[in-house]
Protein backbone atom coordinates (compact mmCIF):
# COMPACT_ATOMS: atom_id res chain seq x y z
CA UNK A 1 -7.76 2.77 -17.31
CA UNK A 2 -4.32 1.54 -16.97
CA UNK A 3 -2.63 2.79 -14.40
CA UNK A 4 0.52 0.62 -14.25
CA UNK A 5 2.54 -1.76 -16.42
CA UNK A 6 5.24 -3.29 -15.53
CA UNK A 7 7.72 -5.46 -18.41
CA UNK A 8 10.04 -8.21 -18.03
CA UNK A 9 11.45 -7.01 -15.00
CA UNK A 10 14.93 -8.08 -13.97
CA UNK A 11 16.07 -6.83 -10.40
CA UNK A 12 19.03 -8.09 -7.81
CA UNK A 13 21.67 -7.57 -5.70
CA UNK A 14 25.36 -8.45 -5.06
CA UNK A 15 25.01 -9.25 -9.32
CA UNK A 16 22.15 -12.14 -8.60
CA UNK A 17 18.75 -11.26 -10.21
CA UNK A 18 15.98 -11.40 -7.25
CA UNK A 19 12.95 -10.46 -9.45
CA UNK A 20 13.58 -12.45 -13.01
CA UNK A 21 11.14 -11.71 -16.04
CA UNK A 22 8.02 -10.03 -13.86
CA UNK A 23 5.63 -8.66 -16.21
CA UNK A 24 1.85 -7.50 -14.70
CA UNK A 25 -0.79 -4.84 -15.08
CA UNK A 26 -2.47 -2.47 -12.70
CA UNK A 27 -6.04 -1.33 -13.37
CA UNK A 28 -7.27 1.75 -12.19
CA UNK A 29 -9.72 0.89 -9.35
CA UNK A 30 -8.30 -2.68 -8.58
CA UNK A 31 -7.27 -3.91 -4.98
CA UNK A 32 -4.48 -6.11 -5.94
CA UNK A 33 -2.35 -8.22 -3.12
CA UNK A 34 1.12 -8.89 -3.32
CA UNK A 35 1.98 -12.50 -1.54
CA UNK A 36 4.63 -14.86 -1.63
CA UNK A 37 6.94 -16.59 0.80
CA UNK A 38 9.65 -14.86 3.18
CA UNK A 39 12.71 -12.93 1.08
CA UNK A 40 10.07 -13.37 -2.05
CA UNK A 41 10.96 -9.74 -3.11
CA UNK A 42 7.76 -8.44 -2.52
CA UNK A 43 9.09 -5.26 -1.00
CA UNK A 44 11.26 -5.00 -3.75
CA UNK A 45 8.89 -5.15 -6.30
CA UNK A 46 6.86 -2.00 -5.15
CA UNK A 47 10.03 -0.21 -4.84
CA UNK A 48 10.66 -0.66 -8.30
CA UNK A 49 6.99 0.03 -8.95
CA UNK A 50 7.29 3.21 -7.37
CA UNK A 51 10.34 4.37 -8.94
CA UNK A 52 12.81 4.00 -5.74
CA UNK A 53 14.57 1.65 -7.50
CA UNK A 54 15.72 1.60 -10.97
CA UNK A 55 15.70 -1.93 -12.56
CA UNK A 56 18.53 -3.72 -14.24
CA UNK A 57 16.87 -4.92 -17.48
CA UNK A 58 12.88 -4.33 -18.44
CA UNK A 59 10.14 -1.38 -18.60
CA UNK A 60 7.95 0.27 -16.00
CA UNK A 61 5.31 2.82 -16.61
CA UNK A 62 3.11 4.40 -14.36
CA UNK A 63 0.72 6.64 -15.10
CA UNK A 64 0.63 10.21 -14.77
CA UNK A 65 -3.25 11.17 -14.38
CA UNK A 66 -6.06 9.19 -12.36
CA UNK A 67 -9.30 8.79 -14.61
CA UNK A 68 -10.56 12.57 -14.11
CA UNK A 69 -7.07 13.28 -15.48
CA UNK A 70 -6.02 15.16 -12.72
CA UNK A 71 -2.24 14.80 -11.53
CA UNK A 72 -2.07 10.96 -10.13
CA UNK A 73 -1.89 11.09 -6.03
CA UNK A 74 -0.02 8.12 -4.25
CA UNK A 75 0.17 7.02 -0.60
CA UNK A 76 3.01 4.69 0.33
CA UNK A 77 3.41 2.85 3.82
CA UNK A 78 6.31 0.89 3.91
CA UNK A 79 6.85 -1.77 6.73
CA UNK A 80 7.69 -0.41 9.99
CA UNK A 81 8.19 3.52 8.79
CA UNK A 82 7.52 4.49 12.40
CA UNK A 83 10.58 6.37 14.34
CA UNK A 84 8.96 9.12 16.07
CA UNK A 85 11.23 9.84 19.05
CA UNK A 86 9.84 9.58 22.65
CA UNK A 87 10.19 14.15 22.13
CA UNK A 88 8.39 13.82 19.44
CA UNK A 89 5.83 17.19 20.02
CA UNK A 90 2.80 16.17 18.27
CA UNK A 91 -0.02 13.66 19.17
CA UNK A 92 -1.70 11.32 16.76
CA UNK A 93 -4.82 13.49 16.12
CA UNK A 94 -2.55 16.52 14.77
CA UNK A 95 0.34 13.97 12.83
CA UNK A 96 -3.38 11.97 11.18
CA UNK A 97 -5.09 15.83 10.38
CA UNK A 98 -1.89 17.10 8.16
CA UNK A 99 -2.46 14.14 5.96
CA UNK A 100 -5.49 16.61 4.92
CA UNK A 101 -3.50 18.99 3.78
CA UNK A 102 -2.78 19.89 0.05
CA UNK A 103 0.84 20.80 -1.13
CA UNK A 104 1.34 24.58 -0.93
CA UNK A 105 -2.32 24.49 1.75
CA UNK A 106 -0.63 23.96 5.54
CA UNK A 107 -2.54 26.75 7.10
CA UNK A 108 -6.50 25.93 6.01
CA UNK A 109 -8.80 25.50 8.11
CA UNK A 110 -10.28 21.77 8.18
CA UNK A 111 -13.65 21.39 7.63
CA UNK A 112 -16.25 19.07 8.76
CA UNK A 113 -15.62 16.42 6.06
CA UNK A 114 -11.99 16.76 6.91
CA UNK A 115 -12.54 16.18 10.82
CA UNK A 116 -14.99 13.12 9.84
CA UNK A 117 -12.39 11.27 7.41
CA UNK A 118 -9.68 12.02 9.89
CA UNK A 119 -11.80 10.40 12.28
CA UNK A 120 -12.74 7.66 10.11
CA UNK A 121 -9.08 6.86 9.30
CA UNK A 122 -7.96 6.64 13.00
CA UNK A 123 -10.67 4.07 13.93
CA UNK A 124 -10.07 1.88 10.91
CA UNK A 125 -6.88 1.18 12.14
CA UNK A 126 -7.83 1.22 16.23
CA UNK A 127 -6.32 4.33 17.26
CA UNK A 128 -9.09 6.59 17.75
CA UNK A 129 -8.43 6.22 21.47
CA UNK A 130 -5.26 7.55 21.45
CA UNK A 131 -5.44 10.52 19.14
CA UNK A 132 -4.86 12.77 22.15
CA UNK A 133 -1.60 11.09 23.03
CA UNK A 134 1.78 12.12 21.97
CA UNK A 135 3.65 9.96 19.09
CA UNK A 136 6.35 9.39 20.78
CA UNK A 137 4.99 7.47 23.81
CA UNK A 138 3.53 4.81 21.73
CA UNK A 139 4.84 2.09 21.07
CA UNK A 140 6.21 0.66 17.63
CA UNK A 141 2.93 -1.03 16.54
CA UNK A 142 1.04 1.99 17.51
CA UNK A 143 3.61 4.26 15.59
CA UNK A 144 2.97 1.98 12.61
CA UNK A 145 -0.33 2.40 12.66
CA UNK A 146 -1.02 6.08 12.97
CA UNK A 147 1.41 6.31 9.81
CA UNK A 148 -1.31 4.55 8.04
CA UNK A 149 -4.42 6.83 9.33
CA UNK A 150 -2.39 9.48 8.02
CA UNK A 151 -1.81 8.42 4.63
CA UNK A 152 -5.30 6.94 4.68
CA UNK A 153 -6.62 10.47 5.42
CA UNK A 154 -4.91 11.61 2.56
CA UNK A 155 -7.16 9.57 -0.15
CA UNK A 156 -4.43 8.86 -2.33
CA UNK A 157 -5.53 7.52 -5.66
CA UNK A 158 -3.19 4.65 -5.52
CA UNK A 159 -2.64 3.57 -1.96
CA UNK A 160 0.59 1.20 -1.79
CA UNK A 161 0.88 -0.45 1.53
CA UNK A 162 3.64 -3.11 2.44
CA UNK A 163 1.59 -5.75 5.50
CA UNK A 164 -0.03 -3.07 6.88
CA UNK A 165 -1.93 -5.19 9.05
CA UNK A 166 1.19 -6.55 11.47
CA UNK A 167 0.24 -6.10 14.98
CA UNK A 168 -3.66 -5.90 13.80
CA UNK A 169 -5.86 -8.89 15.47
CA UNK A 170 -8.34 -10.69 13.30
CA UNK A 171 -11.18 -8.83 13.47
CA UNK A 172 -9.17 -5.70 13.26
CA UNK A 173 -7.59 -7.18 9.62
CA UNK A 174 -11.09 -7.83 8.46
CA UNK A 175 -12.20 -4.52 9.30
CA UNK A 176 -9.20 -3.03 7.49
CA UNK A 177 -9.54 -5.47 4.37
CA UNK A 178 -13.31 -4.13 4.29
CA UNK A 179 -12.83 -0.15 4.80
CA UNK A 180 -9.47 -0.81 1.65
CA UNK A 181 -12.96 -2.76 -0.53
CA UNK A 182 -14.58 0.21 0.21
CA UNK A 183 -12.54 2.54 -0.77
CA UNK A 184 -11.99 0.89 -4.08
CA UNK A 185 -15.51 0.02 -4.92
CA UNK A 186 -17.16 3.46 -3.73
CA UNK A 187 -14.38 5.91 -4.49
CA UNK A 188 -12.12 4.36 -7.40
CA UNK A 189 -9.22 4.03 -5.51
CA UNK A 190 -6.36 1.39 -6.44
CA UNK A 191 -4.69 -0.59 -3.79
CA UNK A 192 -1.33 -2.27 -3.43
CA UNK A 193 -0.75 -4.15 -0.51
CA UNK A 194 1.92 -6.87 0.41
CA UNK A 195 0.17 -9.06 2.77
CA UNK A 196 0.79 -12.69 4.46
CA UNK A 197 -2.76 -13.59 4.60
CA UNK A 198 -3.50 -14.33 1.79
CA UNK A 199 -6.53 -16.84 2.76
CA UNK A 200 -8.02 -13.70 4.62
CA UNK A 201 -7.91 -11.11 2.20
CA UNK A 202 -8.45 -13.10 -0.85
CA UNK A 203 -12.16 -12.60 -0.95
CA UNK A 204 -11.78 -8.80 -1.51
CA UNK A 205 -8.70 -8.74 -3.80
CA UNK A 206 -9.84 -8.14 -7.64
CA UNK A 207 -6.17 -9.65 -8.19
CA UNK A 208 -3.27 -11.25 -6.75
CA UNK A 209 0.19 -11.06 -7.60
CA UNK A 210 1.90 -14.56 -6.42
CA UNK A 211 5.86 -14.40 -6.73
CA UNK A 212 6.62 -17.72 -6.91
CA UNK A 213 10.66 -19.30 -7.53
CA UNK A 214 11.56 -19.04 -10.85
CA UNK A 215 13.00 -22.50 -12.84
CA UNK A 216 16.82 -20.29 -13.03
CA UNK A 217 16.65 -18.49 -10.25
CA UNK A 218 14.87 -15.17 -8.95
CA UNK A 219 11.44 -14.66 -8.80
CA UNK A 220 8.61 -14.65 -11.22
CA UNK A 221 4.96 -13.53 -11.21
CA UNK A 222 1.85 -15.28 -11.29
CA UNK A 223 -1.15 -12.99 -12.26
CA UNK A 224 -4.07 -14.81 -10.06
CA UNK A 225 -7.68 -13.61 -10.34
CA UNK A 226 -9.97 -13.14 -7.38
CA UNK A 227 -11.19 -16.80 -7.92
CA UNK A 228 -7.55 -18.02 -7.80
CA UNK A 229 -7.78 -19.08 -11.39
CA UNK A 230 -4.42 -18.63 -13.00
CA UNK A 231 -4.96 -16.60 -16.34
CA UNK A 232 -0.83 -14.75 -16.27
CA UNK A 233 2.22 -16.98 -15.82
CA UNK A 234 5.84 -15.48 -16.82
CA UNK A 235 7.83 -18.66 -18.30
């Protein structure tokens, strides 16, 4: 099922296009990675995806429905979305456990699957430890971190995450990269994420989306499968 296409995309600021003629497809159940050198747009370009920001010229479509056609859930981390306060009242466990909770359903009771994938979430992403501590005495990594669990817990159906792994060591990044395969391969979920290791997380990506310079100026797209074999290229 599609879930995403995106048309000859033409984004900038101060009146100089960043993101020049980017055209690619999303694929329900696909983990796709986002890479590209420093001030390559890649932020950007999920922005637009997402609808926070409009593009100058070109089409973008997203789908309304997931493949049971039920209303299409999304989870979005952006890059360092952590600001909790050092008053912030609640600890990780309780901030992690509302991602359970349904629009319109803040009062149920969790249940046992609830308290599991809550659980789960927290020590895919090393914070299991702390889930009795309060937000706001962690620091910024930690912060980070927990904002993930929560949207995690949430089981999106398109999960949009911009370097989640910052602050992560290497065996916590391979652990993460294995619980996103997971989640794709076993539940049909999509994943977005912008990463900088690529050579890392290229053995579980289904695609990559490489934003390379364009020839007159901006950035383009290069559509790379999972064996780095070049099948897209916007010209």
């Amino acid at each position: 099922m599609n879930l995403a296409s995106v048309e000859n995309i033409v984004f900038g600021y101060n009146h100089l296009p960043s993101l020049n003629g980017v055209s690619f497809e999303i694929e329900s159940g696909e983990f796709v990675g986002i890479t590209g050198q420093n001030g390559a747009s890649k932020t950007t370009m999920i922005k637009l995806l997402l609808g926070l920001l409009k593009p100058w010229e070109g089409n973008i479509s997203v789908s309304k429905t997931n493949v049971r056609g039920e209303t299409l859930t999304i989870g979005y981390v952006p890059q360092q979305i952590a600001s909790f306060n050092a008053g912030f009242p609640s600890t990780v466990l309780e901030l992690v456990r509302s991602g359970r909770f349904k629009k319109g359903k803040w009062f149920k009771r969790l249940n046992s699957l609830d308290v599991k994938i809550v659980e789960n979430a927290l020590k895919m992403v090393g914070m299991w430890e702390f889930r009795h501590h309060k937000i706001g005495s962690l620091s910024g990594g930690q912060k980070q971190k927990i904002c993930i669990a929560r949207t995690l817990a949430s089981e999106p159906d398109l999960l949009v995450l911009d370097e989640p792994t910052t602050g992560m060591d290497a065996s916590s990044r391979k652990a993460f990269y294995e619980f996103l395969s997971h989640q794709v391969k076993e539940h049909g979920r999509t994943v977005i994420m912008v990463t900088h290791n690529q050579d890392e997380v290229d053995p579980f990506l289904t695609k990559t989306l490489q934003l390379e310079r364009g020839e007159h100026g901006g950035w383009k797209c290069l559509v790379l499968n999972s064996c780095s074999g070049l099948y897209g290229l916007e010209v």
